[in-house]
C-alpha atoms as a PDB file:
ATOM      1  CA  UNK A   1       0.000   0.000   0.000  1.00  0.00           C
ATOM      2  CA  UNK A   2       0.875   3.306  -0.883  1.00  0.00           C
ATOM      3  CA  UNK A   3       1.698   6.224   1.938  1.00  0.00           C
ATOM      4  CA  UNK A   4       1.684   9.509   0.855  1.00  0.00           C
ATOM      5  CA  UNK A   5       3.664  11.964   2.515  1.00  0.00           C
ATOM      6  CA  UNK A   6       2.307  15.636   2.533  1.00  0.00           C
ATOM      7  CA  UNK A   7       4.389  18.541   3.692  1.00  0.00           C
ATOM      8  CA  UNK A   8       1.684  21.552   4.232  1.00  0.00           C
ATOM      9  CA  UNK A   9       2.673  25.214   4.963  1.00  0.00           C
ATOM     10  CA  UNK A  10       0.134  27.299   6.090  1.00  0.00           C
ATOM     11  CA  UNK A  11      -0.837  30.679   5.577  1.00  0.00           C
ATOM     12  CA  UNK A  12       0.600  31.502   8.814  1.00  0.00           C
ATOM     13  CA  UNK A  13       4.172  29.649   7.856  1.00  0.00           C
ATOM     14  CA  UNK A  14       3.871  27.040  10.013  1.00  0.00           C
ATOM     15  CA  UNK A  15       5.189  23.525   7.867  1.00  0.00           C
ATOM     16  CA  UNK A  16       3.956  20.510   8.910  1.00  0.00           C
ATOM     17  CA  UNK A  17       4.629  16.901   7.646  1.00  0.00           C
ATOM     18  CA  UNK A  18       2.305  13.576   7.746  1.00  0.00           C
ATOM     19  CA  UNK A  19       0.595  11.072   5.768  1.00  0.00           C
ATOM     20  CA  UNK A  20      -2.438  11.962   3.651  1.00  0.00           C
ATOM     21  CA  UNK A  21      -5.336  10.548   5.905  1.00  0.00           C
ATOM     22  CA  UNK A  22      -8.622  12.001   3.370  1.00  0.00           C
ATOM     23  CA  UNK A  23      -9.175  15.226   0.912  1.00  0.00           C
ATOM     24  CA  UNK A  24     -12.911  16.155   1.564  1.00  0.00           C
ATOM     25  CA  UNK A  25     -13.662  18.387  -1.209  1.00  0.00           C
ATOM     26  CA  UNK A  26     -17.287  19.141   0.052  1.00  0.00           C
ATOM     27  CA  UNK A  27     -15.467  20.867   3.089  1.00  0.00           C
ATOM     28  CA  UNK A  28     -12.467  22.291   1.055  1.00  0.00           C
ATOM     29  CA  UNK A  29     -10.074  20.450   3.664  1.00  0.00           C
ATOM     30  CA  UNK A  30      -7.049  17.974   3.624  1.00  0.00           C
ATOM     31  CA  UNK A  31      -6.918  15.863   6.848  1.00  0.00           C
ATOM     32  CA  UNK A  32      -2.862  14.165   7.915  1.00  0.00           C
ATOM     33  CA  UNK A  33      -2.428  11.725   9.962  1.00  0.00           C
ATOM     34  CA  UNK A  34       0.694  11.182  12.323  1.00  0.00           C
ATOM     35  CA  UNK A  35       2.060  14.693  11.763  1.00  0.00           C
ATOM     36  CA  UNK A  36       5.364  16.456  12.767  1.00  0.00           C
ATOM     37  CA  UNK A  37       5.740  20.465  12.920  1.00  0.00           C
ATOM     38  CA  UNK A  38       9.312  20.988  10.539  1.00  0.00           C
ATOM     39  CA  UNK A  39      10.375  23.757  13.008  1.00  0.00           C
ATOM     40  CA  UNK A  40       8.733  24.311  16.001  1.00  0.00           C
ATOM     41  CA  UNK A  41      11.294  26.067  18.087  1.00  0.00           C
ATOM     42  CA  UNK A  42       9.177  28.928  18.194  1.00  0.00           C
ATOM     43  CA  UNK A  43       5.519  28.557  18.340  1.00  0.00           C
ATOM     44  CA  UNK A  44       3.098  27.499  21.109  1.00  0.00           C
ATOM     45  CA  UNK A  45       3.170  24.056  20.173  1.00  0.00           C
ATOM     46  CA  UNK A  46       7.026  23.813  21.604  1.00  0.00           C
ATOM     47  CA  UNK A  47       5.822  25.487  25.108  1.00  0.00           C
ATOM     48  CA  UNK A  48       3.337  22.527  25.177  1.00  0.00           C
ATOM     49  CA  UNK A  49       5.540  20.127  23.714  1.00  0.00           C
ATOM     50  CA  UNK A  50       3.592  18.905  20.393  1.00  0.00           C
ATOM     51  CA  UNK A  51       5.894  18.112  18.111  1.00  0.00           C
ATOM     52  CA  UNK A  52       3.562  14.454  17.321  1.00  0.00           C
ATOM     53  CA  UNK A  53       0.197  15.063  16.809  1.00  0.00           C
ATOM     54  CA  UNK A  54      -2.353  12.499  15.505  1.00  0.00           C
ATOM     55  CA  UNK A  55      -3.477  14.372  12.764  1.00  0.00           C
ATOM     56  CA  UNK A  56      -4.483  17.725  12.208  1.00  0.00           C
ATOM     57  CA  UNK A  57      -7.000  18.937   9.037  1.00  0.00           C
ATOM     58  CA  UNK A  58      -6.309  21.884   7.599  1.00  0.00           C
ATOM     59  CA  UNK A  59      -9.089  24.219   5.515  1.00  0.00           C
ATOM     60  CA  UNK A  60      -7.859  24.675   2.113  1.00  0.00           C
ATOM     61  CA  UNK A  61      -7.967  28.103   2.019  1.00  0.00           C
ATOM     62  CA  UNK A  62      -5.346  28.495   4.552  1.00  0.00           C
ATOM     63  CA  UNK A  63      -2.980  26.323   3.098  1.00  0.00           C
ATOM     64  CA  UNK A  64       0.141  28.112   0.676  1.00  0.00           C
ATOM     65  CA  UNK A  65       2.064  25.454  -0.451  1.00  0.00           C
ATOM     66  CA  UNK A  66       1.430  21.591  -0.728  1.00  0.00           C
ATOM     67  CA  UNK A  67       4.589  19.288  -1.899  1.00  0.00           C
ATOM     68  CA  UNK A  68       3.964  15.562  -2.386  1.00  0.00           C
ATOM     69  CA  UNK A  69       5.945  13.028  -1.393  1.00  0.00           C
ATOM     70  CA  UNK A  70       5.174   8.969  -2.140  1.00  0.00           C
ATOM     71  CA  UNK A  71       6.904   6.180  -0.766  1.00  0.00           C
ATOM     72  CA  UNK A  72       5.833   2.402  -1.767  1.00  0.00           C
ATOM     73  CA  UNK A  73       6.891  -1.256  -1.031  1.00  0.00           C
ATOM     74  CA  UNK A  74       9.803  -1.935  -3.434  1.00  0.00           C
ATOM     75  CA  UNK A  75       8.388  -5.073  -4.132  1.00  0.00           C
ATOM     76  CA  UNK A  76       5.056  -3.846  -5.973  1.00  0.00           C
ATOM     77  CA  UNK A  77       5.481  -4.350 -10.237  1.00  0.00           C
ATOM     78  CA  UNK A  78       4.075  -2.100 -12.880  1.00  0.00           C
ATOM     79  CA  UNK A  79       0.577  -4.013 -14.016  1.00  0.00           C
ATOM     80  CA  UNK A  80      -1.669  -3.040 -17.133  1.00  0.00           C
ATOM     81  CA  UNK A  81      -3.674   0.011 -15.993  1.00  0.00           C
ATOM     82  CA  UNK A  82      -5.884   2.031 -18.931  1.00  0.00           C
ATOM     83  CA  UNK A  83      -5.340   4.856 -17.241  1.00  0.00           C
ATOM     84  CA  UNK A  84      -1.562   4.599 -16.909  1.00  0.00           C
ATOM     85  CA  UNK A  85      -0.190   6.530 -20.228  1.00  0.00           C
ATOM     86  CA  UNK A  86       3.361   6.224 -19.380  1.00  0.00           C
ATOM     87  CA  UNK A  87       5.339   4.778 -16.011  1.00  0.00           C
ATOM     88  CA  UNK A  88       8.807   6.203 -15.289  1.00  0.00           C
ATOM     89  CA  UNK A  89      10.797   3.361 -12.503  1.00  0.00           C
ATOM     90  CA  UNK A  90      13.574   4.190 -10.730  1.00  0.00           C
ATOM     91  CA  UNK A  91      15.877   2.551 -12.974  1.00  0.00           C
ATOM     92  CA  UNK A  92      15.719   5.881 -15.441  1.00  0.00           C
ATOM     93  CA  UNK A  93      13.755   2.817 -17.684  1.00  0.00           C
ATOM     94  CA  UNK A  94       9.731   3.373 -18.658  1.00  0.00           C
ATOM     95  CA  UNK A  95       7.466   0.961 -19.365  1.00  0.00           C
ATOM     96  CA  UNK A  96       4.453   2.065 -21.265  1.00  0.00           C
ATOM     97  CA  UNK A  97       0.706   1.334 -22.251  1.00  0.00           C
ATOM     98  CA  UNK A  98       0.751  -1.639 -25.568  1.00  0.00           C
ATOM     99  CA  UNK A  99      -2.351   0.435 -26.613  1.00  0.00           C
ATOM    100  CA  UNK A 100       0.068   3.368 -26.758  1.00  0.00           C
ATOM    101  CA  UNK A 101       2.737   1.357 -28.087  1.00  0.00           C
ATOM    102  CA  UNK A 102       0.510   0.119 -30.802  1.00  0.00           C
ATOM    103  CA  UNK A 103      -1.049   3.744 -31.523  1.00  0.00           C
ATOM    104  CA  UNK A 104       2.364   5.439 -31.876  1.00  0.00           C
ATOM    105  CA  UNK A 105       3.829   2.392 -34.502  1.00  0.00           C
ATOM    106  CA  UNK A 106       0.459   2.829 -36.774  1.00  0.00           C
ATOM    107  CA  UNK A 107       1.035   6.764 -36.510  1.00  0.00           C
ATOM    108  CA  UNK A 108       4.927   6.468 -37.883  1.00  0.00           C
ATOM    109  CA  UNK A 109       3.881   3.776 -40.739  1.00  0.00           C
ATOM    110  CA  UNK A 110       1.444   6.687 -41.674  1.00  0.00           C
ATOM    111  CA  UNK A 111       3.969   9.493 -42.356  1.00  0.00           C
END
């Protein structure tokens, strides 16, 4: 299974770091799970020690930056996906789609 790892900065410049629990888009908010505070040295939440909190949702207004982060098993292998166009691996390789295989050798016999 897949844990993504979301680094949120807030409005207010606080950064904070966790795993992507839910996005509710009704609500306009991202919830994270098991979440540190980057640098906490001086805010309230170092006067009441906090540096682990559960999780903490955010509104979406208030947030400024969002940067993604995903780690997975290393074991897990590419499988055929329609929606997958093209599927860069660590090994600088890329494995992609036969359909789009297929579609790109009929569109070079054409020209």
């Amino acid at each position: 299974m897949y844990e993504n790892y979301i680094k949120i900065k807030s409005r207010a410049g606080f950064e904070y770091t966790g795993i992507l629990h839910s996005i509710d888009t009704k609500n306009s908010t991202v919830t994270l799970k098991q979440v540190r505070l980057s640098d906490i040295s001086n805010t309230n939440f170092a006067r009441l020690g906090l540096n682990n909190i559960d999780y903490v949702i955010f509104r979406g207004g208030d947030i400024e930056d969002v940067q993604l982060s995903v780690t997975r098993p290393h074991d897990i292998k590419p499988t055929h996906d329609d929606a997958i166009v093209r599927l860069n691996l660590p090994s600088k390789t890329s494995v992609t789609d036969k359909c789009l295989q297929k579609s790109e050798a009929s569109s070079s016999k054409q020209l």
